[in-house]
Protein backbone atom coordinates (compact mmCIF):
# COMPACT_ATOMS: atom_id res chain seq x y z
CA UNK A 1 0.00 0.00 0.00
CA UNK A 2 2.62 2.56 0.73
CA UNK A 3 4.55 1.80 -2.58
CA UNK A 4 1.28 2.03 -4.09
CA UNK A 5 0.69 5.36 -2.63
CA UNK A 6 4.59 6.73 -3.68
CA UNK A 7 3.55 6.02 -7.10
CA UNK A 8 -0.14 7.65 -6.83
CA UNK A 9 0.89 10.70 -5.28
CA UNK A 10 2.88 10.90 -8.21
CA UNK A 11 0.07 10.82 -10.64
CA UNK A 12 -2.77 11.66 -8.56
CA UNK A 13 -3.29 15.22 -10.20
CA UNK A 14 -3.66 13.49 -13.57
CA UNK A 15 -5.72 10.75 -12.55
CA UNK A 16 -8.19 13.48 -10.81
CA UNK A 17 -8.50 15.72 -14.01
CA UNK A 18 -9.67 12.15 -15.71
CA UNK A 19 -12.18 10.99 -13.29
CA UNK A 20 -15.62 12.47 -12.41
CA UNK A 21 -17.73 12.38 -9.41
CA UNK A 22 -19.44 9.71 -11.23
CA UNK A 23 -15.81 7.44 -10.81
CA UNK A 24 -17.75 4.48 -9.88
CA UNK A 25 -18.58 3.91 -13.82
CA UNK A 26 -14.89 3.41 -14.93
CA UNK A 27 -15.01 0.02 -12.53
CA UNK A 28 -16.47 -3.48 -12.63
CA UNK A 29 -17.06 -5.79 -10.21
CA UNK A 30 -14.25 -7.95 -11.36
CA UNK A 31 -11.41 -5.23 -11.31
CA UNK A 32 -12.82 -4.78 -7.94
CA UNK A 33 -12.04 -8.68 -7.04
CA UNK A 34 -9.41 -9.30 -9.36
CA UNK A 35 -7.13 -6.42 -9.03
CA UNK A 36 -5.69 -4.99 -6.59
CA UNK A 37 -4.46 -1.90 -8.42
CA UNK A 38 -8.00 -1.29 -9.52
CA UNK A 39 -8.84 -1.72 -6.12
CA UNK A 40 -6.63 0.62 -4.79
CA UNK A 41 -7.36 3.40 -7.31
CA UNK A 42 -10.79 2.91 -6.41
CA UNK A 43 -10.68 3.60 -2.71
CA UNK A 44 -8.19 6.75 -3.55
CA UNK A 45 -10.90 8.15 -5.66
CA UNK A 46 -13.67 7.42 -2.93
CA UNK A 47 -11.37 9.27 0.17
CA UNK A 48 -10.74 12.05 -2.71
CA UNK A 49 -14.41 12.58 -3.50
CA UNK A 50 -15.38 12.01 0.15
CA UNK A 51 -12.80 13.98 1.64
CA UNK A 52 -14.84 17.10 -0.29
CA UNK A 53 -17.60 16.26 2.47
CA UNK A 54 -15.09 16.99 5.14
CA UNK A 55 -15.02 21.07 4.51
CA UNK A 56 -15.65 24.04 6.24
CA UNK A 57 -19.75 24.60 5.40
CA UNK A 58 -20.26 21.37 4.42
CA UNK A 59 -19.50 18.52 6.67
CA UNK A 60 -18.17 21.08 9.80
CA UNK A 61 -18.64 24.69 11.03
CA UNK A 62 -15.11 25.89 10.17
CA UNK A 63 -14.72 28.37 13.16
CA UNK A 64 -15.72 25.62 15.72
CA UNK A 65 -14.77 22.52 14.35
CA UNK A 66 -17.85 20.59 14.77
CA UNK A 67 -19.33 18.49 12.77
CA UNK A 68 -23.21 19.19 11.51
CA UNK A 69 -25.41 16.36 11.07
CA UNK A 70 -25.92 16.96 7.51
CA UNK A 71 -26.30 18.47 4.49
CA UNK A 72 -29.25 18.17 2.31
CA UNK A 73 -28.40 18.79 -1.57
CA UNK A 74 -30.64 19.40 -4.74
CA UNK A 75 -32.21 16.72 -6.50
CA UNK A 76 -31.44 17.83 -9.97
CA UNK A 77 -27.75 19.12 -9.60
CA UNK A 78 -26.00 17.00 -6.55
CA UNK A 79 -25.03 20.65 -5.46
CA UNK A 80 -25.85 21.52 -1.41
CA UNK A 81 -28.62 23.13 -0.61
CA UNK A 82 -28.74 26.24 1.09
CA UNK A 83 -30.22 24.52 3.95
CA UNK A 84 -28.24 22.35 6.27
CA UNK A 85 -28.90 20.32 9.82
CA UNK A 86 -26.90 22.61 11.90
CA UNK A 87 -27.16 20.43 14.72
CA UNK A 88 -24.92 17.18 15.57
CA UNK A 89 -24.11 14.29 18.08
CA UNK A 90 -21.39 12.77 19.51
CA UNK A 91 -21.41 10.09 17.37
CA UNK A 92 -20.90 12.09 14.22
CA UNK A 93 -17.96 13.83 16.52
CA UNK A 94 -16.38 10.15 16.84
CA UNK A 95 -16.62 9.21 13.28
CA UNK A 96 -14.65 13.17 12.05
CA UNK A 97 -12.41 12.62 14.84
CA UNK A 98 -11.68 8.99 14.21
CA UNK A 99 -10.91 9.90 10.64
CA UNK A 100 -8.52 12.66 11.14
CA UNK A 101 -7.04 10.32 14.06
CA UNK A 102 -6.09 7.56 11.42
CA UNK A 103 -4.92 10.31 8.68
CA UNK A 104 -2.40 11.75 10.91
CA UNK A 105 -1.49 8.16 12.23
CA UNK A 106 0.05 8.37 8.54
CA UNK A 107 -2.28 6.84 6.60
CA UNK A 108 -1.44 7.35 3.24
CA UNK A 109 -5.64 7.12 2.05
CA UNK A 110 -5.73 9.45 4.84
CA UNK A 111 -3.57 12.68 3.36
CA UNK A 112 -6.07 11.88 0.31
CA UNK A 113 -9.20 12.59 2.16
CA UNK A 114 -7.77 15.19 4.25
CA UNK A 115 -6.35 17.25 0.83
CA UNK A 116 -9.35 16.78 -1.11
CA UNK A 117 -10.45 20.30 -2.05
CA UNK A 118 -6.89 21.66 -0.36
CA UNK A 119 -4.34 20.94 -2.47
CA UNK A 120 -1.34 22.52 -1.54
CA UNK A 121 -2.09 22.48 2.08
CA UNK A 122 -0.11 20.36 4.32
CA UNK A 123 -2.48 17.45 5.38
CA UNK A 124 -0.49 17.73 9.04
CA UNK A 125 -0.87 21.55 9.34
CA UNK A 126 -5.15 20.99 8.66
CA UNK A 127 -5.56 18.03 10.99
CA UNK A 128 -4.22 20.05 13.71
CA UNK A 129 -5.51 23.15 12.66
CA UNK A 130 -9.60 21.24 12.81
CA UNK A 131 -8.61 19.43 16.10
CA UNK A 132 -7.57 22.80 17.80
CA UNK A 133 -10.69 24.09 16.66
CA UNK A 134 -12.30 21.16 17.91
CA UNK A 135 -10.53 21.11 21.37
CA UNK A 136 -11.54 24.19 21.91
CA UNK A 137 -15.68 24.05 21.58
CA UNK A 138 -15.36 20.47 23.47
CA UNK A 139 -13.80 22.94 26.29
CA UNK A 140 -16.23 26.05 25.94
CA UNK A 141 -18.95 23.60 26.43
CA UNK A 142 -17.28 21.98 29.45
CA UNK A 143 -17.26 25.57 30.86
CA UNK A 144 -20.42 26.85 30.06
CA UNK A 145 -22.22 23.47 30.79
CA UNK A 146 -20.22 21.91 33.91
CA UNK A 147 -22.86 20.03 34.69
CA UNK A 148 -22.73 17.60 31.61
CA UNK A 149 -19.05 16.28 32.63
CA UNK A 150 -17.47 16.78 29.52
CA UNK A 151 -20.32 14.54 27.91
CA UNK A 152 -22.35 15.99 25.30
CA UNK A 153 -25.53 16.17 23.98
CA UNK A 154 -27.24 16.45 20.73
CA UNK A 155 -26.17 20.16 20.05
CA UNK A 156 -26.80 22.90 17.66
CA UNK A 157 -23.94 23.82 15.76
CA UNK A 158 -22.67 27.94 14.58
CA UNK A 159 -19.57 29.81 14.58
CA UNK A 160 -20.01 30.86 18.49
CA UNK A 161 -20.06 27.03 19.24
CA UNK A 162 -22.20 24.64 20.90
CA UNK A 163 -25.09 24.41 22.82
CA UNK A 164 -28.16 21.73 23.72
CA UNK A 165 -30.79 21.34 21.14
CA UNK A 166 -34.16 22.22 22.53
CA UNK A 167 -35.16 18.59 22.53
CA UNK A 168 -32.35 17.99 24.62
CA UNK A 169 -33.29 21.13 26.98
CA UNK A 170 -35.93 21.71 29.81
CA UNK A 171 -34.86 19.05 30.96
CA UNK A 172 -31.20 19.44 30.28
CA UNK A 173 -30.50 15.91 29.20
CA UNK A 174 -27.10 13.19 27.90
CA UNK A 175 -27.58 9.75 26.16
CA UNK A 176 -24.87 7.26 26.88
CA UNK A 177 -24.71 5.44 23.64
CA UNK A 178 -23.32 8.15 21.65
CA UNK A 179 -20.93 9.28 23.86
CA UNK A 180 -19.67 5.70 23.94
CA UNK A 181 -18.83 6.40 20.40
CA UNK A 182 -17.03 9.51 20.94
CA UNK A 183 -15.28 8.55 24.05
CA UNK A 184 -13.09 5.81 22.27
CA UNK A 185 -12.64 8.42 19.62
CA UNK A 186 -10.77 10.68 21.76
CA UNK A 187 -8.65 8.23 23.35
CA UNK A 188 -6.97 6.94 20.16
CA UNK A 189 -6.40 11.00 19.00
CA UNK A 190 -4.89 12.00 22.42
CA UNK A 191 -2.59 8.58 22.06
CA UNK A 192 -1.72 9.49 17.98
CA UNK A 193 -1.12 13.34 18.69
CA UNK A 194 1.00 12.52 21.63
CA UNK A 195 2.89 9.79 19.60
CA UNK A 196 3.01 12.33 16.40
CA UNK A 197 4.72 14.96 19.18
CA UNK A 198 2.05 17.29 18.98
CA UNK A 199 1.56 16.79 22.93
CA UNK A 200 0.28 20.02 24.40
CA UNK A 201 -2.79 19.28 22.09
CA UNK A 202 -3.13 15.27 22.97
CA UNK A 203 -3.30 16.86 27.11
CA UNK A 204 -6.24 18.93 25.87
CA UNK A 205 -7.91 16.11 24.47
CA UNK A 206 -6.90 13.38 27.46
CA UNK A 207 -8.54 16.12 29.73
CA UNK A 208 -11.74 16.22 27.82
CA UNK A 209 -11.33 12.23 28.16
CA UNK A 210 -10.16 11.96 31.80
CA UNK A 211 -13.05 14.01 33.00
CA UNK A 212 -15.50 11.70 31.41
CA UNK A 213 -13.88 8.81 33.39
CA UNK A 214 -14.08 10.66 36.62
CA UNK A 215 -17.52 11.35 36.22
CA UNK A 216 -19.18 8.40 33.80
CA UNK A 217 -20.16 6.15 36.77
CA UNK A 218 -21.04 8.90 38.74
CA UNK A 219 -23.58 10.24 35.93
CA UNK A 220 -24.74 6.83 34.33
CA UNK A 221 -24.07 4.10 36.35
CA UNK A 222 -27.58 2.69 38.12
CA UNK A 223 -26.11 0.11 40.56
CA UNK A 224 -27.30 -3.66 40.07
CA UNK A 225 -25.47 -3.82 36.85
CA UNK A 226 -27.83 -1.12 34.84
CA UNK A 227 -26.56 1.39 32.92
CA UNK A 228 -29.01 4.57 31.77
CA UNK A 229 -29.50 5.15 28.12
CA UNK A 230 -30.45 8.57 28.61
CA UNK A 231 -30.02 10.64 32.02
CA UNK A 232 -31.94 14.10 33.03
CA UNK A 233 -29.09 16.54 34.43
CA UNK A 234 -30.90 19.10 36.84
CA UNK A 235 -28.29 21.70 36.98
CA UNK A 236 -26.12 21.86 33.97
CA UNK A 237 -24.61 24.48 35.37
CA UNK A 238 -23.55 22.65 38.38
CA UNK A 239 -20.13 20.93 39.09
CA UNK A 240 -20.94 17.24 38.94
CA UNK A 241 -22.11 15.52 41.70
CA UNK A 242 -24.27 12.23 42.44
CA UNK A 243 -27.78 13.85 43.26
CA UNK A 244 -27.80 16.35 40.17
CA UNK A 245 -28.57 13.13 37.93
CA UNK A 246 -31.32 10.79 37.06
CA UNK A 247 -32.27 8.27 34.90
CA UNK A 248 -34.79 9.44 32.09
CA UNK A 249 -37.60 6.64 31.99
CA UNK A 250 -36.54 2.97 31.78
CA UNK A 251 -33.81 2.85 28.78
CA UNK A 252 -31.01 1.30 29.59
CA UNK A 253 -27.84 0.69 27.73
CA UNK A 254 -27.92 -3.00 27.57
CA UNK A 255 -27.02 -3.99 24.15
CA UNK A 256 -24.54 -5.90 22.63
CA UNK A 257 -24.11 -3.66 19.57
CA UNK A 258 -23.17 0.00 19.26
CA UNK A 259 -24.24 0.66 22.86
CA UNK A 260 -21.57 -1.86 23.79
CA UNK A 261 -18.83 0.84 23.69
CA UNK A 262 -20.40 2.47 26.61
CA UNK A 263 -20.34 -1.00 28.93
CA UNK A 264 -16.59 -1.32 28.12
CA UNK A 265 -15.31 2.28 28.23
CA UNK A 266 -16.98 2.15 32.19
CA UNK A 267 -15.86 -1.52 32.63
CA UNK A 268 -11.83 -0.63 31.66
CA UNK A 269 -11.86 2.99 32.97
CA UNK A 270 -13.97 3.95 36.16
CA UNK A 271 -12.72 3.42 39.62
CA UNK A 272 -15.04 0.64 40.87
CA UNK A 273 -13.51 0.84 44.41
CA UNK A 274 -14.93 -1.80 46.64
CA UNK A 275 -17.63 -2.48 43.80
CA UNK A 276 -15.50 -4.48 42.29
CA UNK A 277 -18.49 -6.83 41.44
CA UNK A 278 -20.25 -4.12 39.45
CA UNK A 279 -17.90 -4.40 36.52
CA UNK A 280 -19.48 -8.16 35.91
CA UNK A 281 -22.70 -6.88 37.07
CA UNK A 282 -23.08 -4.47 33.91
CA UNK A 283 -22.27 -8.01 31.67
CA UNK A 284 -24.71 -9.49 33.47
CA UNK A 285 -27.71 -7.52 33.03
CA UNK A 286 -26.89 -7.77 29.56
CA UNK A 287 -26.29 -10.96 28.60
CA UNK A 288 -29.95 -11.95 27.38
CA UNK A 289 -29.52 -9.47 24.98
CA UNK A 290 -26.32 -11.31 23.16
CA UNK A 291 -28.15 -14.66 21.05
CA UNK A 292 -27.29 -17.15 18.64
CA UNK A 293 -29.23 -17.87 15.51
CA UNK A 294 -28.54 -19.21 12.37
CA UNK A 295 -29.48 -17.75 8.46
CA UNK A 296 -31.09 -20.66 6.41
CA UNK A 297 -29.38 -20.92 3.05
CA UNK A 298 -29.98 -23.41 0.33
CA UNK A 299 -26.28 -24.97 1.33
CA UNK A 300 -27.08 -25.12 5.00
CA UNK A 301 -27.17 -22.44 8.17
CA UNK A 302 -24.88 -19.49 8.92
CA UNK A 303 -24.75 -18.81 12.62
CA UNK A 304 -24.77 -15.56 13.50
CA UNK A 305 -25.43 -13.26 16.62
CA UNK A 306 -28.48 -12.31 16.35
CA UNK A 307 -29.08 -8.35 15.38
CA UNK A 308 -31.82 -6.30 16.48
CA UNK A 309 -32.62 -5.21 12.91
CA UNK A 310 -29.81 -6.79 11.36
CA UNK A 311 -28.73 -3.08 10.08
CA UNK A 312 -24.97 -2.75 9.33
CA UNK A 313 -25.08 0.32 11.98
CA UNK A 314 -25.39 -2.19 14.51
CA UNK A 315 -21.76 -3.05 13.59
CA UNK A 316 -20.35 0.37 14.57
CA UNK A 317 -18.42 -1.18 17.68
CA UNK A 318 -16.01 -3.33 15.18
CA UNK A 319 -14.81 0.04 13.70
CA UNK A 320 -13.57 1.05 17.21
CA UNK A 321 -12.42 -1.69 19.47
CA UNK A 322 -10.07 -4.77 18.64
CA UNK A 323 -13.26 -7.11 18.95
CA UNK A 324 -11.33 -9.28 16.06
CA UNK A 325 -8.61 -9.68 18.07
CA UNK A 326 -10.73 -12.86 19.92
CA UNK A 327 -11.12 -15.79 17.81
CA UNK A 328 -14.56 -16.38 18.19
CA UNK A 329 -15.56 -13.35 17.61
CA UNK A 330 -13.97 -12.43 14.34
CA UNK A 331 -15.28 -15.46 13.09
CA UNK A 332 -19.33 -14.30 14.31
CA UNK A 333 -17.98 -11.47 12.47
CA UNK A 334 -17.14 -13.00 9.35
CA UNK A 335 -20.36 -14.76 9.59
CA UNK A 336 -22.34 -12.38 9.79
CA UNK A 337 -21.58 -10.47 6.41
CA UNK A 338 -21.70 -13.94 4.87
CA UNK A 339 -24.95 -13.54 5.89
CA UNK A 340 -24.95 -9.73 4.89
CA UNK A 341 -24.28 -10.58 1.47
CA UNK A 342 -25.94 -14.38 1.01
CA UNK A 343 -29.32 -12.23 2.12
CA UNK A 344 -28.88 -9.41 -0.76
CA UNK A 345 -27.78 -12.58 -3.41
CA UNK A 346 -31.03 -14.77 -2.98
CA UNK A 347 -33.38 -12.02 -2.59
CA UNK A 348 -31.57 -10.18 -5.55
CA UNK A 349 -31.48 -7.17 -3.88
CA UNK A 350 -28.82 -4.54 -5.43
CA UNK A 351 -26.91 -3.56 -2.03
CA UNK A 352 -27.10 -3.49 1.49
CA UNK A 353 -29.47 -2.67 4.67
CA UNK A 354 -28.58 -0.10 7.01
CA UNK A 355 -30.64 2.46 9.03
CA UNK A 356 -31.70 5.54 6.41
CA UNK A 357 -33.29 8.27 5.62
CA UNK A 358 -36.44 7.62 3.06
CA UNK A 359 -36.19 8.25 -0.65
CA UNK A 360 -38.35 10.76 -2.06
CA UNK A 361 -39.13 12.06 -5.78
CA UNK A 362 -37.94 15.33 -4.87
CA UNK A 363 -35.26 17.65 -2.46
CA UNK A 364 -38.04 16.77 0.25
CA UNK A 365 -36.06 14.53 2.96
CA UNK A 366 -38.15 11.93 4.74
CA UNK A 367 -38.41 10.05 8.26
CA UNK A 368 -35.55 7.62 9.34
CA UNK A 369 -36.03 4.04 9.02
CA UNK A 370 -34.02 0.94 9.55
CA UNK A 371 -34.48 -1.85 7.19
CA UNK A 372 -32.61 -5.12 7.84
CA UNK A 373 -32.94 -8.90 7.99
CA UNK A 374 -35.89 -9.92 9.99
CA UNK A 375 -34.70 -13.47 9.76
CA UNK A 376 -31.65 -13.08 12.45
CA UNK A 377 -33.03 -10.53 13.83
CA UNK A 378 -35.31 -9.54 17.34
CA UNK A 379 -37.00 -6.43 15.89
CA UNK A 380 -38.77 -7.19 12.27
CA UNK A 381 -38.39 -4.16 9.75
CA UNK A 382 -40.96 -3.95 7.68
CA UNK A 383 -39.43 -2.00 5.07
CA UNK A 384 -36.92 -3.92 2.50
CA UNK A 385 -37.08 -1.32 -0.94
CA UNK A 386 -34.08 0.88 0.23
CA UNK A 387 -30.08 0.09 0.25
CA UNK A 388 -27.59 2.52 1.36
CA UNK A 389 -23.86 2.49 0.46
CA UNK A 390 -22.81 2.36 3.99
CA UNK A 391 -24.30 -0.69 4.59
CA UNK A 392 -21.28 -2.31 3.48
CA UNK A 393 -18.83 -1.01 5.73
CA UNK A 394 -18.95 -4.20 7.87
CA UNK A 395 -18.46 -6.27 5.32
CA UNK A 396 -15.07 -3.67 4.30
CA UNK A 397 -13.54 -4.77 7.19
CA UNK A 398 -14.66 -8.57 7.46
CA UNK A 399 -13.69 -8.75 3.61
CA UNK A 400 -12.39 -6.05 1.86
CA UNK A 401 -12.82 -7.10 -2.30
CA UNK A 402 -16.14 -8.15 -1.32
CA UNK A 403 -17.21 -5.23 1.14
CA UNK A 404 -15.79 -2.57 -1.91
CA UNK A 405 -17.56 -4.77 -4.49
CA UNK A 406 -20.86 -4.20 -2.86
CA UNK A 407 -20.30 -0.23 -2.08
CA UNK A 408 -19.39 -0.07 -5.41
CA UNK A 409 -22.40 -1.86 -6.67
CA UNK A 410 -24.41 0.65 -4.88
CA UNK A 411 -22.61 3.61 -6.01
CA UNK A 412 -23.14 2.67 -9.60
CA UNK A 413 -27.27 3.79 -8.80
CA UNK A 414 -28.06 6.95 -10.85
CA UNK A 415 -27.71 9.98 -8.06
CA UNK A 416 -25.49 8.06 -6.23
CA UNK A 417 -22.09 9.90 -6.69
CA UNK A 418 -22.37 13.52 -6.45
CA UNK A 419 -19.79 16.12 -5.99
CA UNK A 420 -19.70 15.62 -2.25
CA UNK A 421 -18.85 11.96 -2.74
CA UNK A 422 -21.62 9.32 -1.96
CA UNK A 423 -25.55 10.01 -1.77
CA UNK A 424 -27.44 8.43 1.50
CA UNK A 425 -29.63 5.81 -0.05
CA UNK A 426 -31.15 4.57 -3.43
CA UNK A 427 -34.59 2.99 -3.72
CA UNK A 428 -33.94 -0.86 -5.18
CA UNK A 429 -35.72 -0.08 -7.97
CA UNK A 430 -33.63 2.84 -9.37
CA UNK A 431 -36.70 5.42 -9.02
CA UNK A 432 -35.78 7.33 -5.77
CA UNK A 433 -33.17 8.23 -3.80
CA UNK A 434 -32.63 9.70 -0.58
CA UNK A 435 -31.14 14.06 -0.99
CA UNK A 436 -28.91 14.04 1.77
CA UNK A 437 -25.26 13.59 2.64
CA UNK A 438 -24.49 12.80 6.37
CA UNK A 439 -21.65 11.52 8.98
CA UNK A 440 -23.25 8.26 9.43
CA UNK A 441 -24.37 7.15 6.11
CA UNK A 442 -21.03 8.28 4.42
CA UNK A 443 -18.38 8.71 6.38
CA UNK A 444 -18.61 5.55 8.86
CA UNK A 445 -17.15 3.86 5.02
CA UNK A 446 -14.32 5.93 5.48
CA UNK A 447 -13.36 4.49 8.70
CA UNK A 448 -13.42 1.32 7.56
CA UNK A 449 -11.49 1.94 4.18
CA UNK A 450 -8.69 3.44 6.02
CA UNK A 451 -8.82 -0.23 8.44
CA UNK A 452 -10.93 1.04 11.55
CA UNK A 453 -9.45 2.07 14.95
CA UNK A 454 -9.56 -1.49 16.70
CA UNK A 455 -5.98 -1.97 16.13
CA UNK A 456 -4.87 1.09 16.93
CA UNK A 457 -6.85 1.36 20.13
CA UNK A 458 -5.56 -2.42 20.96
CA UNK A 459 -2.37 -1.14 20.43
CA UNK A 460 -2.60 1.69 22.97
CA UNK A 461 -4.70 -0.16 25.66
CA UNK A 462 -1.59 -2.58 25.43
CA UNK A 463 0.66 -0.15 25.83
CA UNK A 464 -1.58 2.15 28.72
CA UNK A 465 -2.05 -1.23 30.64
CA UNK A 466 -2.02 -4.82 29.55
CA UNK A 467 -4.06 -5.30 32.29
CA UNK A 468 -6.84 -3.28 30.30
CA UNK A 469 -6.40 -4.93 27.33
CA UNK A 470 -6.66 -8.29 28.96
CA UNK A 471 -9.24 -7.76 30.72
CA UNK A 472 -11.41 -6.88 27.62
CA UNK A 473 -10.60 -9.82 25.77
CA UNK A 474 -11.20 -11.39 28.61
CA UNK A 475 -14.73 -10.02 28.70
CA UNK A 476 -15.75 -10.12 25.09
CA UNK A 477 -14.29 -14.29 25.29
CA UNK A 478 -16.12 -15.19 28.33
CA UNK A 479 -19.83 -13.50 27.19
CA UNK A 480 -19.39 -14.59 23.57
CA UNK A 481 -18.22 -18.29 24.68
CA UNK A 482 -21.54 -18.65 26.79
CA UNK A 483 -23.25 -18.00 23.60
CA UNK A 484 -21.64 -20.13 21.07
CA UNK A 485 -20.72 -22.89 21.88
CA UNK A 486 -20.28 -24.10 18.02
CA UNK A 487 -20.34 -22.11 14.68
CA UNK A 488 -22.62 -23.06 11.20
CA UNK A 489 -21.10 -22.25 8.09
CA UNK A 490 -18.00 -21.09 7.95
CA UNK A 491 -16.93 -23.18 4.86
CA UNK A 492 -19.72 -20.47 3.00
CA UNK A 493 -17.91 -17.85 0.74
CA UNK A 494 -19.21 -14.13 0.51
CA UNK A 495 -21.40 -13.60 -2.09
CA UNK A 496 -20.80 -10.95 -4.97
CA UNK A 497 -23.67 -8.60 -5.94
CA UNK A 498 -25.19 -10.03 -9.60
CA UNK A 499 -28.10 -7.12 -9.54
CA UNK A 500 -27.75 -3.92 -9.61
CA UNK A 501 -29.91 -0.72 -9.18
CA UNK A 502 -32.24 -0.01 -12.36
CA UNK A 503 -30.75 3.24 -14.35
CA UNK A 504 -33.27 3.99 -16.48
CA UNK A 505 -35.59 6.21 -14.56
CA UNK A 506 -33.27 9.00 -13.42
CA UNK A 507 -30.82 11.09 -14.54
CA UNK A 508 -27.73 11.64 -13.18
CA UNK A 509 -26.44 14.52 -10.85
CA UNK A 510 -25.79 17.53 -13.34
CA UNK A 511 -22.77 18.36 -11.91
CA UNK A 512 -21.41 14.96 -12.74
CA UNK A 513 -22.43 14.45 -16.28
C-alpha cells in the first residue's frame, strides 16, 4: 500500500482531471475482485471525493470545528442546498475525529481525504488546525455546561459554538450510547497526537477524556449492573455531583451492539472501588440481549449473533475496538456479512441494509427508518425497498474485495455519486433516492477503508495497561463463549452482488455528467 501510494501521489493530479464524481462507472465488479491496483485506485478516488464532504460549510462549522449532522443537496444538480442540519451528536464527533485520528497516524488514504479540495495544504498543518478548533468548543462547552461532565448532547452547531438542542433542553438531558462512540474516539487521537509529538494538544484532548472517566459512573451508572440510556441533568450548570442526575424513563444501555462501547469504556476505565463486582454486574444484566441464531441458506445455516434489525449500523463497535482480536468473535464477524451478502444474493437485492433516511421524488427529505434482515433478527423491519452504500462497511472490514464490491455496486445507482462523494440511499428499484449527505451514512465507510481504529486502540490499551487490554478480551471471550458454543457455516464464501440498481428512470447529478 505505501509503494502504491509513492507512485499515486505521483500521478494523482492526472488521474483526478480524468475521473468524475461519477468514478464508480470506470469500474467493474471484477477489477474490484481481481485487481488490486483497480482496487486501490478505487478507494483513492472514494477518500478524494469524500474527503470534499469533510469542509468548512459542508461537513463542519469551520470556526468551531464541529461536525453538523448533515447536508441536504438538490435533487437535480447534486449541489448543497442552502439549507443544512446545523445540529450534531457525539457520534458524528467520533466518526470526524476517528478519521482525522487515522490520517495523521500516517495513513497514506488518509492525506487523500484530508487534501481533497486543499491541495497545496499540508495534510499535518489541517488536521491540527480542525482538532484545535475542535478542542476548543469540546472545552467552551465543558465551561459553560459543567454540569454535563465533559459529555455531550445532541447540540446545535454555529460559529459561536455549541449548545443543547431544545429537545435535549428543559430538561437538560445526555444519552450514553453516543458518547460511547465519541469517548473511544478521543482516546486513540490524544494517544496518535502525543505519539506524532504534537503533545500540548493530545493533554487537551486526554482532559476532555479523563473528565469523562471521573464522572461516567457517577452520571450513568444505576447500581445492580444497569446502565441509563439517557439521564436528566438538573443543573447543567452545576459541578458534577451524584444527586444532580437521574435516569430518564426505563432505557437502559444493555445492548450488545453499538451501545456496547459504553459498557466497556466504564468496565476498563472507572474506579469501581470496593464495587468491584459491578464491573461483571453491567455483563450481566446484559447478557440476554447477546443470542445465537442461524441464516437458512440453500447450502445449510450461517450462525450468526443475532441483530436487532440486522442493520450494518449495529456493527459500529467493530470500527472502534479490537473485537477481532478474539477468535470467536472475528469469526461471528465474518459470519455475519456472509450472511450480509448471502441475504442481498437470494433475494436479488442490489446492495445493502442499514438504518436511512427515506427516498423521495424530490429535495423533500423523509423520516428515518431501519431496514434489515428480519430473519436473524429480534426487531422485524418492515421496510426492504431501500439500500444505502454504507451498509457495506462491515463487510469492508470482514472482507475487503467483497465489502468494496458491494459499495461499489451501490454507487453505480443513478444519483449516487455527487460532488460531495456518496448520496445516503437509493430505492432498489432505481426510481428514488434519498437528498442528503451525512456523517453516518457516508463517512462511517471511510473508517473502515482506512482499516478502523480497533488496532490502533488495541495497540494503545496494550501499551496504557495490559491489564486493560486483557481484561477486555477477557470479557468479550467469556460473554461470547456462553453463547456459542459451536459455529454453522464457515466453509460459505461471501457472495458478490449479480443485480444492480435499475438506471433507467433518473438522470444523473448535473454536476457529474
Amino acid at each position: 500500500m505505501v509503494l502504491f501510494f509513492i507512485f499515486l501521489s505521483l500521478v494523482w493530479p492526472t488521474i483526478v482531471a480524468d475521473s468524475t464524481c461519477r468514478f464508480a462507472k470506470e469500474f467493474s465488479t471484477e477489477d474490484l475482485v481481481a485487481s488490486q491496483s483497480k482496487r486501490e485506485k478505487f478507494i483513492a478516488l472514494a477518500m478524494e471525493y469524500e474527503g470534499r464532504f469533510n469542509q468548512p460549510s459542508v461537513g463542519y462549522n469551520g470556526p468551531s470545528g464541529h461536525t453538523y449532522d448533515s447536508h441536504l443537496i438538490d435533487y437535480r444538480t447534486g449541489e448543497l442546498q442552502t439549507s443544512f442540519n446545523a445540529f450534531s451528536a457525539p457520534s458524528k464527533e467520533a466518526i470526524h475525529v476517528t478519521i482525522l485520528a487515522l490520517a495523521l497516524d500516517e495513513n497514506p488514504l488518509g492525506e487523500i481525504y484530508v487534501k481533497a479540495g486543499n491541495e497545496g495544504v499540508n495534510s499535518q498543518t489541517r488536521i491540527i488546525d480542525i482538532l484545535t478548533r475542535k478542542i476548543s468548543t469540546y472545552e467552551k462547552f465543558r465551561e459553560t455546561y459543567p454540569g454535563y461532565g465533559g459529555y455531550m448532547p445532541w447540540v446545535t452547531v454555529n460559529d459561536t459554538g455549541i449548545h443543547p438542542t431544545r429537545g435535549y433542553q428543559n430538561p437538560y438531558q445526555c444519552p450514553s450510547l453516543d458518547n460511547g462512540e465519541l469517548i473511544w474516539a478521543l482516546y486513540l487521537i490524544y494517544n496518535v497526537l502525543n505519539d506524532r509529538g504534537y503533545g500540548a494538544l493530545g493533554k487537551r484532548y486526554k482532559s476532555q477524556f479523563d473528565a469523562m472517566i471521573k464522572y461516567g459512573k457517577m452520571m450513568f451508572y444505576e447500581g445492580n449492573g444497569i446502565v441509563s440510556g439517557k439521564i436528566i441533568i438538573k443543573n447543567a450548570s452545576a459541578t458534577p455531583f451524584p444527586d444532580n442526575y437521574a435516569p430518564q424513563g426505563s432505557y437502559s444501555l444493555d445492548d450488545p451492539y453499538e451501545g456496547e462501547l459504553f459498557t466497556v469504556f466504564l468496565d476498563l476505565f472507572a474506579d469501581w472501588g470496593s464495587n468491584e463486582s459491578d464491573r461483571d454486574a453491567m455483563w450481566i444484566a446484559k447478557r440476554s440481549q447477546l443470542a445465537s441464531v442461524n441464516y437458512e441458506t440453500p447450502r445449510g445455516p450461517i450462525t450468526v449473533q443475532e441483530g436487532w434489525h440486522y442493520s450494518s449500523h449495529e456493527m459500529w463497535k467493530f470500527l472502534e475496538l479490537p473485537y477481532v482480536d478474539v477468535p470467536l468473535v472475528r469469526r461471528l464477524f465474518e459470519n455475519g456479512e456472509r450472511v450480509r451478502t448471502w441475504n442481498s444474493d437470494l433475494k436479488g437485492i442490489p446492495g445493502l441494509y442499514a438504518a436511512v433516511h427515506d427516498v423521495s421524488r424530490d429535495d423533500d427529505v423523509r423520516g428515518y427508518f431501519v431496514p434489515g434482515i428480519s430473519e436473524v433478527a429480534r426487531a422485524k423491519s418492515t421496510r426492504f425497498d431501500v439500500v444505502t452504500p454504507y451498509g457495506a462497511f462491515p463487510t469492508i472490514l470482514a472482507n475487503l474485495s467483497v465489502g468494496i464490491a458491494w459499495y461499489h455496486n451501490m454507487l453505480l445507482g443513478q444519483k449516487m455519486q455527487g460532488p460531495y462523494g456518496s448520496t445516503e440511499g437509493a430505492n432498489v428499484n432505481g426510481t428514488e433516492i434519498s437528498p442528503i449527505v451525512s456523517w453516518d451514512t457516508k463517512q462511517t465507510t471511510i473508517v473502515a477503508l482506512l482499516g478502523g481504529a480497533g488496532a490502533s486502540i488495541g495497540k494503545y490499551l496494550k501499551r496504557e495497561s495490559g491489564a486493560k487490554y486483557q481484561r477486555f478480551y477477557d470479557v468479550i471471550q467469556r460473554e461470547y463463549g456462553m453463547k456459542f458454543p459451536s459455529i454453522k457455516g464457515e466453509d460459505l464464501g461471501y457472495k458478490l452482488p449479480r443485480t444492480q440498481i435499475p438506471t433507467t428512470h433518473l438522470e444523473d447529478f448535473s454536476s457529474c455528467r
